[in-house]
N, C-alpha and C. Protein backbone atom coordinates (compact mmCIF):
# COMPACT_ATOMS: atom_id res chain seq x y z
N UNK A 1 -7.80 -9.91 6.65
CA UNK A 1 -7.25 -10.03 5.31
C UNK A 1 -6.74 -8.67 4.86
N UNK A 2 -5.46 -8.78 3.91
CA UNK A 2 -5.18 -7.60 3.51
C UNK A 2 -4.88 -7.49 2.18
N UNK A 3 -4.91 -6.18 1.28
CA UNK A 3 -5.52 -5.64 0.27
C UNK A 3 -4.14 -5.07 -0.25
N UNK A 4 -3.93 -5.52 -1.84
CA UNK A 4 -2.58 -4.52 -2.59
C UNK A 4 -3.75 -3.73 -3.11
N UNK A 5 -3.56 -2.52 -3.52
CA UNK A 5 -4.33 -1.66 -4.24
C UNK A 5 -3.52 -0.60 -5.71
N UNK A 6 -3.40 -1.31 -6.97
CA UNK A 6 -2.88 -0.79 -7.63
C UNK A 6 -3.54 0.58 -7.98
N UNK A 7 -2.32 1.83 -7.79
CA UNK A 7 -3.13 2.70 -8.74
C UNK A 7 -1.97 3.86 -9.33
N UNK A 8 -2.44 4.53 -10.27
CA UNK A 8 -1.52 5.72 -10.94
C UNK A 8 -1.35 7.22 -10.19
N UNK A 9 -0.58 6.95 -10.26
CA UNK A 9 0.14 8.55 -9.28
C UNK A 9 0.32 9.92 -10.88
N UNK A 10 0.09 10.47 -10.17
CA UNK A 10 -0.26 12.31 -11.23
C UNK A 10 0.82 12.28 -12.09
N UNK A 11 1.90 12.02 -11.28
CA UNK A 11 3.01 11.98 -12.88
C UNK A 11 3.28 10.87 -13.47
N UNK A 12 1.67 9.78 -13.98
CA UNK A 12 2.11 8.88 -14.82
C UNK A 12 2.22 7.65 -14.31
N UNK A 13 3.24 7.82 -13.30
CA UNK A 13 3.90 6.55 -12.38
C UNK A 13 3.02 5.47 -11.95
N UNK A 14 3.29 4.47 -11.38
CA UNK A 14 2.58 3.27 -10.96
C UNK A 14 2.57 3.14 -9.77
N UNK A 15 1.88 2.78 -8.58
CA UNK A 15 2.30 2.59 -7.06
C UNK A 15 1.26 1.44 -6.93
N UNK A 16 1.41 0.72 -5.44
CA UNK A 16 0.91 0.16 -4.86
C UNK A 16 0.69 0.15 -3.39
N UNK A 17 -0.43 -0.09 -3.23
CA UNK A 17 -0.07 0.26 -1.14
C UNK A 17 -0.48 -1.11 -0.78
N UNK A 18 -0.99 -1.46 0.62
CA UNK A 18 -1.06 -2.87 1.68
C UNK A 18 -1.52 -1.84 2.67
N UNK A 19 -2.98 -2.53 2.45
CA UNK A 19 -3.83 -1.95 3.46
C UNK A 19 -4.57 -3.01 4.56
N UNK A 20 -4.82 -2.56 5.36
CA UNK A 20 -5.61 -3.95 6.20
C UNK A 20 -6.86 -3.75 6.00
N UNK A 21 -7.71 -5.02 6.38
CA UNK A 21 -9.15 -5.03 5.98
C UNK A 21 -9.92 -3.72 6.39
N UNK A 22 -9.64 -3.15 6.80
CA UNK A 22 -10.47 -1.95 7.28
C UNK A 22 -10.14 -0.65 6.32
N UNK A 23 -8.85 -0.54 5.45
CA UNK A 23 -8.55 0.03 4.89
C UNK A 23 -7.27 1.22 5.27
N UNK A 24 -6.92 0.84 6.47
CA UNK A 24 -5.84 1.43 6.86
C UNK A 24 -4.55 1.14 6.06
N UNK A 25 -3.70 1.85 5.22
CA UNK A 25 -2.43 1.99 4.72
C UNK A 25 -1.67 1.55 6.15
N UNK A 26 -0.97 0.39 5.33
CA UNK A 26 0.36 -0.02 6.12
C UNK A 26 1.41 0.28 5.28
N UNK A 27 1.85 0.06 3.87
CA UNK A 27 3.03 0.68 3.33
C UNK A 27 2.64 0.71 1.88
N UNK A 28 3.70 1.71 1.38
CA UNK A 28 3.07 2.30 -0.27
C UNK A 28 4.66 1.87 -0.86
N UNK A 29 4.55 2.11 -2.23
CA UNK A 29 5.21 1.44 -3.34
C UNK A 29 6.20 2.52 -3.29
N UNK A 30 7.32 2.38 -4.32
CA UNK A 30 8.13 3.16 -4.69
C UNK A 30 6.57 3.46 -5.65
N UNK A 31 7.20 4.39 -6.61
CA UNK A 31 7.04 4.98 -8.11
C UNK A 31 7.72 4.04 -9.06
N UNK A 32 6.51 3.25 -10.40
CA UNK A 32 7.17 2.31 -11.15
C UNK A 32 6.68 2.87 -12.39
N UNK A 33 7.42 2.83 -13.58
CA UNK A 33 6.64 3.44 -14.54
C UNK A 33 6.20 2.40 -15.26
N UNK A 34 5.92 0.51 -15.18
CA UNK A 34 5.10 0.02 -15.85
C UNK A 34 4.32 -0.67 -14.83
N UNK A 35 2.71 -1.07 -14.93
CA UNK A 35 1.85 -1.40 -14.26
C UNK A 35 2.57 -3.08 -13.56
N UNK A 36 2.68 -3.54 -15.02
CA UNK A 36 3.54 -4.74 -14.54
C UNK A 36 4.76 -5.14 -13.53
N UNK A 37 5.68 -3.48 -13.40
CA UNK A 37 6.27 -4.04 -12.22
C UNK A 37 5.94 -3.74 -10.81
N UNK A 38 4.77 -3.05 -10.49
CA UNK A 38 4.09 -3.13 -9.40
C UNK A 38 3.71 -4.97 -9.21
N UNK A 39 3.00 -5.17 -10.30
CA UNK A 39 2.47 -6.59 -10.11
C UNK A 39 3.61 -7.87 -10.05
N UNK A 40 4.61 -7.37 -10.33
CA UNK A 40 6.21 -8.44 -10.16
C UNK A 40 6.62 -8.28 -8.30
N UNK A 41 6.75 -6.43 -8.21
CA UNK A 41 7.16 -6.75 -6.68
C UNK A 41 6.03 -7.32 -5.69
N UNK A 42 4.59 -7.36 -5.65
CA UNK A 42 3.30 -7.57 -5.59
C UNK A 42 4.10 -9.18 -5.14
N UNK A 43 3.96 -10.02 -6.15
CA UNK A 43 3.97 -11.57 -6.51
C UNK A 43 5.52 -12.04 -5.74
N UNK A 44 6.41 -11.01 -5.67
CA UNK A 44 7.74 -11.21 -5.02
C UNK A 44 7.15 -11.47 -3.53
N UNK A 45 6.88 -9.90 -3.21
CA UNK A 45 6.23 -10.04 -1.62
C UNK A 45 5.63 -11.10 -0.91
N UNK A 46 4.57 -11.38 -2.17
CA UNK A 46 3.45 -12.73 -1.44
C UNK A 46 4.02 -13.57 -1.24
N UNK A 47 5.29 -13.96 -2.50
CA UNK A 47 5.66 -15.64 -2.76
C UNK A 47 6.98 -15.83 -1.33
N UNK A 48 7.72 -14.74 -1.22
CA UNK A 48 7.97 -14.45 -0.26
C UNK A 48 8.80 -13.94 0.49
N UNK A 49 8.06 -13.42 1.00
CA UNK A 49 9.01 -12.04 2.13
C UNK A 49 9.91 -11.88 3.17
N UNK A 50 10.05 -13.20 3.25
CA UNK A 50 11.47 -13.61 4.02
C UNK A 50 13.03 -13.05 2.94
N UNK A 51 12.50 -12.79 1.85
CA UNK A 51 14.08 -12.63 1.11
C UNK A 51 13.71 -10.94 0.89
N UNK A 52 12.89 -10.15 1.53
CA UNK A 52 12.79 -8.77 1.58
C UNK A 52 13.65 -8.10 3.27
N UNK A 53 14.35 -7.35 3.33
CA UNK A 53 14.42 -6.44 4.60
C UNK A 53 13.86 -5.45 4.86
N UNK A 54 13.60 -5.98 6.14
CA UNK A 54 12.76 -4.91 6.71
C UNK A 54 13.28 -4.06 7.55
N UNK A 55 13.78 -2.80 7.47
CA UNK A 55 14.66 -1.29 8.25
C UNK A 55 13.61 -0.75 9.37
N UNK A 56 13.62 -1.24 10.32
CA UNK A 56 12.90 -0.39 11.38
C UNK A 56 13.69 1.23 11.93
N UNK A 57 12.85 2.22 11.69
CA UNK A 57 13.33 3.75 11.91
C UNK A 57 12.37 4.50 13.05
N UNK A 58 12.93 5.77 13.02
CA UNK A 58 12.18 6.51 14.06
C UNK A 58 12.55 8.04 13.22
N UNK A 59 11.42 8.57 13.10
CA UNK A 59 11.47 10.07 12.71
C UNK A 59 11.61 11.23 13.61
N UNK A 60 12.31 12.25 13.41
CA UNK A 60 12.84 13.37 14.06
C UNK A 60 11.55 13.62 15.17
N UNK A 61 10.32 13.51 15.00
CA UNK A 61 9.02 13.89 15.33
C UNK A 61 8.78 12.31 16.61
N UNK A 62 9.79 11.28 16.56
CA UNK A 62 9.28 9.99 17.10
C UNK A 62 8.58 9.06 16.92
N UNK A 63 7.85 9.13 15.59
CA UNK A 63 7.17 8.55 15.09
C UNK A 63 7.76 6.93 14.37
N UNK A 64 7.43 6.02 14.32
CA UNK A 64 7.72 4.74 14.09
C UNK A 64 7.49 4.39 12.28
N UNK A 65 8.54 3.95 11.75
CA UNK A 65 7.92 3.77 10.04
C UNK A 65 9.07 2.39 10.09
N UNK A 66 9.22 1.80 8.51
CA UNK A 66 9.71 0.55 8.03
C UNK A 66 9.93 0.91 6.60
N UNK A 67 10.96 0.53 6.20
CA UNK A 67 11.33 0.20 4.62
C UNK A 67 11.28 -0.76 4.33
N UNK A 68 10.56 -1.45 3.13
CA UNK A 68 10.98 -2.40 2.83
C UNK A 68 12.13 -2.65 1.59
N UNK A 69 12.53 -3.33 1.63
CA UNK A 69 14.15 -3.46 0.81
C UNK A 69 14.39 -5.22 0.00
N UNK A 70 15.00 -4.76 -0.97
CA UNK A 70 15.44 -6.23 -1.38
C UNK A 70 17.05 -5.90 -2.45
N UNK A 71 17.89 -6.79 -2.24
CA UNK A 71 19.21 -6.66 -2.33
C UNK A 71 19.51 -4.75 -2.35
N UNK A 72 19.19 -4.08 -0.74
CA UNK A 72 19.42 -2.89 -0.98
C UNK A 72 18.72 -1.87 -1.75
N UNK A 73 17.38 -2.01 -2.59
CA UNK A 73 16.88 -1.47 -3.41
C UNK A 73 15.58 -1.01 -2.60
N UNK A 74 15.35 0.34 -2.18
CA UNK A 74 13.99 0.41 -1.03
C UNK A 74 12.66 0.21 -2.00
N UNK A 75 11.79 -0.65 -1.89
CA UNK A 75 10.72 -1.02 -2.62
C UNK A 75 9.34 -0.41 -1.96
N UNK A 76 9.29 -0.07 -1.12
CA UNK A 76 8.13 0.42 0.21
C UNK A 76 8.62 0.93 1.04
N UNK A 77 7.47 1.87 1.85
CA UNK A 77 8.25 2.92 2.85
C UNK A 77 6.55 2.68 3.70
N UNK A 78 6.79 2.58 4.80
CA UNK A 78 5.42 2.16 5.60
C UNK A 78 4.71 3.71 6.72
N UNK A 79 3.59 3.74 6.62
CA UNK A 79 2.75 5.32 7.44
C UNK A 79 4.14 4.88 8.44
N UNK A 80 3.55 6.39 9.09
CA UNK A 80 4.33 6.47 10.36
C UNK A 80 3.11 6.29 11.53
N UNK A 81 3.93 5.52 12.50
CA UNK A 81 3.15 5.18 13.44
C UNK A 81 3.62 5.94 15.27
N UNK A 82 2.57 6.06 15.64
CA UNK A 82 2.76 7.11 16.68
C UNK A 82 3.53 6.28 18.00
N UNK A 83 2.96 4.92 18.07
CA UNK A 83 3.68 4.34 19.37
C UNK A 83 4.46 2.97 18.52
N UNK A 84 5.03 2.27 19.76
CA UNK A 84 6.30 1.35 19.44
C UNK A 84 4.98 0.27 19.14
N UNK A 85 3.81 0.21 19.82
CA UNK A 85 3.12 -0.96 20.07
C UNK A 85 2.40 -1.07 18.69
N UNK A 86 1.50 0.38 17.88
CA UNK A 86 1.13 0.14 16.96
C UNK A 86 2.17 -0.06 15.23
N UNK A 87 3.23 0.61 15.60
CA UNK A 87 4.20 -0.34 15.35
C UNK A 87 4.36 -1.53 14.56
N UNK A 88 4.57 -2.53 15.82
CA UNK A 88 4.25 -3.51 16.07
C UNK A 88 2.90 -4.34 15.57
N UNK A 89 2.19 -3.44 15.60
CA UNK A 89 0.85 -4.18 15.10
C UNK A 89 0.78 -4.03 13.51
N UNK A 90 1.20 -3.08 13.18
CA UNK A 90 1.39 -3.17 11.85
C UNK A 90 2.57 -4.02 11.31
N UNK A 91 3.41 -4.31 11.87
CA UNK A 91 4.17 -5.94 10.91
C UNK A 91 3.12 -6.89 11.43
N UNK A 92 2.67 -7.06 12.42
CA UNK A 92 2.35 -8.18 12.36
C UNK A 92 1.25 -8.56 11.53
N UNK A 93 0.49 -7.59 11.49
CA UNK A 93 -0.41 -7.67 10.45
C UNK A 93 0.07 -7.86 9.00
N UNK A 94 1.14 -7.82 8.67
CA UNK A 94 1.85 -7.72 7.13
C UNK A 94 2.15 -9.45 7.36
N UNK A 95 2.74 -9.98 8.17
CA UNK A 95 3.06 -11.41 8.73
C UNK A 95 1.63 -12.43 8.11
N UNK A 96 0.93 -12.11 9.36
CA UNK A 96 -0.49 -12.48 9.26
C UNK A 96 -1.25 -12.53 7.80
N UNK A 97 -1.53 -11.55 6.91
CA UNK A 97 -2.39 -11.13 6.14
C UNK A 97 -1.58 -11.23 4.75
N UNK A 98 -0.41 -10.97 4.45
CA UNK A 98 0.14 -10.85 3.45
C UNK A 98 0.27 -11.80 2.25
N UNK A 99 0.53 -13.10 3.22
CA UNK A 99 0.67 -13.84 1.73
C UNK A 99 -1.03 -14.59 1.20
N UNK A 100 -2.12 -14.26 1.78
CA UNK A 100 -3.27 -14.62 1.10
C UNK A 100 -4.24 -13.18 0.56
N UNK A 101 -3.16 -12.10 0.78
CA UNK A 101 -4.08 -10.81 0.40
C UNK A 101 -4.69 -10.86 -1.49
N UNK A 102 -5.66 -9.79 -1.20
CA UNK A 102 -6.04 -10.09 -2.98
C UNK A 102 -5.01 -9.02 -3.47
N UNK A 103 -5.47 -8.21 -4.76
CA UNK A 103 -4.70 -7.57 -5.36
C UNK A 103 -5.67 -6.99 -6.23
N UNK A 104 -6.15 -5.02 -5.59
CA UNK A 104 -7.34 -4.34 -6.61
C UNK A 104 -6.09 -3.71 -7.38
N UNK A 105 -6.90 -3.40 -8.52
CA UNK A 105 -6.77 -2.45 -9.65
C UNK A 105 -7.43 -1.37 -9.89
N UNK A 106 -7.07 -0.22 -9.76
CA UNK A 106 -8.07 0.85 -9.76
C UNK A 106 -6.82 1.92 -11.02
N UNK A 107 -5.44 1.11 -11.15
CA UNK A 107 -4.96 2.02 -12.06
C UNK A 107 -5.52 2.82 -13.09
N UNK A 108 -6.38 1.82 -13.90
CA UNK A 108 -7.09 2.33 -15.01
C UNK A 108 -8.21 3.12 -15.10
N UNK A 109 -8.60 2.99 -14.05
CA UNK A 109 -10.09 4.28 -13.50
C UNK A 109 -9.33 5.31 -13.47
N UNK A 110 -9.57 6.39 -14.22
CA UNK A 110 -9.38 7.61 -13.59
C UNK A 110 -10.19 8.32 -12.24
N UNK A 111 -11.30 7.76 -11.89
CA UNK A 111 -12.35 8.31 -11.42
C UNK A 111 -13.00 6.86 -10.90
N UNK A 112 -12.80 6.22 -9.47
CA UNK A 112 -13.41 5.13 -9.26
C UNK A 112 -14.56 5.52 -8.87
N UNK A 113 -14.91 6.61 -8.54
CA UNK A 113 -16.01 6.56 -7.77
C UNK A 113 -16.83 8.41 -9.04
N UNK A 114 -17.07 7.74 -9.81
CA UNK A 114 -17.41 8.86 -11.06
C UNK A 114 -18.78 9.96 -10.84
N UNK A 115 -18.61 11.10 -11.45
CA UNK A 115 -19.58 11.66 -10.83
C UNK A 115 -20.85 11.34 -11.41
N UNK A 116 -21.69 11.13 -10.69
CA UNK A 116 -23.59 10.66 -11.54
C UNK A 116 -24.07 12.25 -12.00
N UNK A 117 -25.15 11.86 -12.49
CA UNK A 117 -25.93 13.44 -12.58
C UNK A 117 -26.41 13.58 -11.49
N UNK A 118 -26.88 14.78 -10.58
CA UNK A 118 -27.45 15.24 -10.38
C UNK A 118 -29.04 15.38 -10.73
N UNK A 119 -30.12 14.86 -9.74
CA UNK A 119 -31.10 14.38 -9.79
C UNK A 119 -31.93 15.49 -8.46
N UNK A 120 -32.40 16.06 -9.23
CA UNK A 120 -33.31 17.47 -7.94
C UNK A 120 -34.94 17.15 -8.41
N UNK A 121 -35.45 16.94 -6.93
CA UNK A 121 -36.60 15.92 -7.27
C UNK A 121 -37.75 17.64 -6.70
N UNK A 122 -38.58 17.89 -7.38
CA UNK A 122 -39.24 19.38 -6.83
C UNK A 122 -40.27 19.09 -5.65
N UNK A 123 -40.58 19.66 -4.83
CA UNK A 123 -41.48 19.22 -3.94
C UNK A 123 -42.69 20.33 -4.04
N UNK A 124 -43.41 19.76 -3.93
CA UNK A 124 -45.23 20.50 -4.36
C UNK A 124 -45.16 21.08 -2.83
């Protein structure tokens, strides 16, 4: 199963990534400045992604990445991947996983994982 993960980028902005169950990033959002249109291209993707293009590239370095696109507009830009095969394993996993993935929210946390106090226990 795979995972949208909404959250806020430093200048404000909105993003989203598609991670696989393990938590590996397969591709991240443009920059949106309302929460809601992360959650529009989100609901586009799921309902469905046959009317998105997908740009297969290769970086100066050889590395393997994907855009995703809709009438020309790049909406996602996917990790770079080291071989043709993992690649490969990453659409298919977008194929597979995509249209039953959930959808977290962590925009509104500044701090998901917040700091506790500090607890120093003395030993006799």
């Amino acid at each position: 199963m795979g995972t949208f993960v909404i959250s806020k980028r430093v200048n404000g902005d909105y993003k989203f990534i598609f991670a696989t169950r393990k938590g590996k990033t397969i591709f991240t959002s443009i920059g949106c400045k309302n929460k809601s249109d992360c959650e529009k291209i989100i609901a586009a993707i799921q309902g469905n992604i046959e009317q998105f293009t997908l740009t297969r590239s290769k970086n100066a370095a050889g590395k393997y990445f994907f855009r995703l696109a809709k009438d020309g507009l790049v909406l996602a830009t996917s990790r770079k991947f080291s071989t043709e095969f993992m690649f490969q394993k990453g659409i298919d996993n977008i194929k597979e996983h995509l249209p039953n993935s959930e959808t977290l929210d962590f925009s509104e946390n500044e701090f998901v994982f917040p700091d506790s106090e500090a607890v120093f226990v003395e030993e006799e």
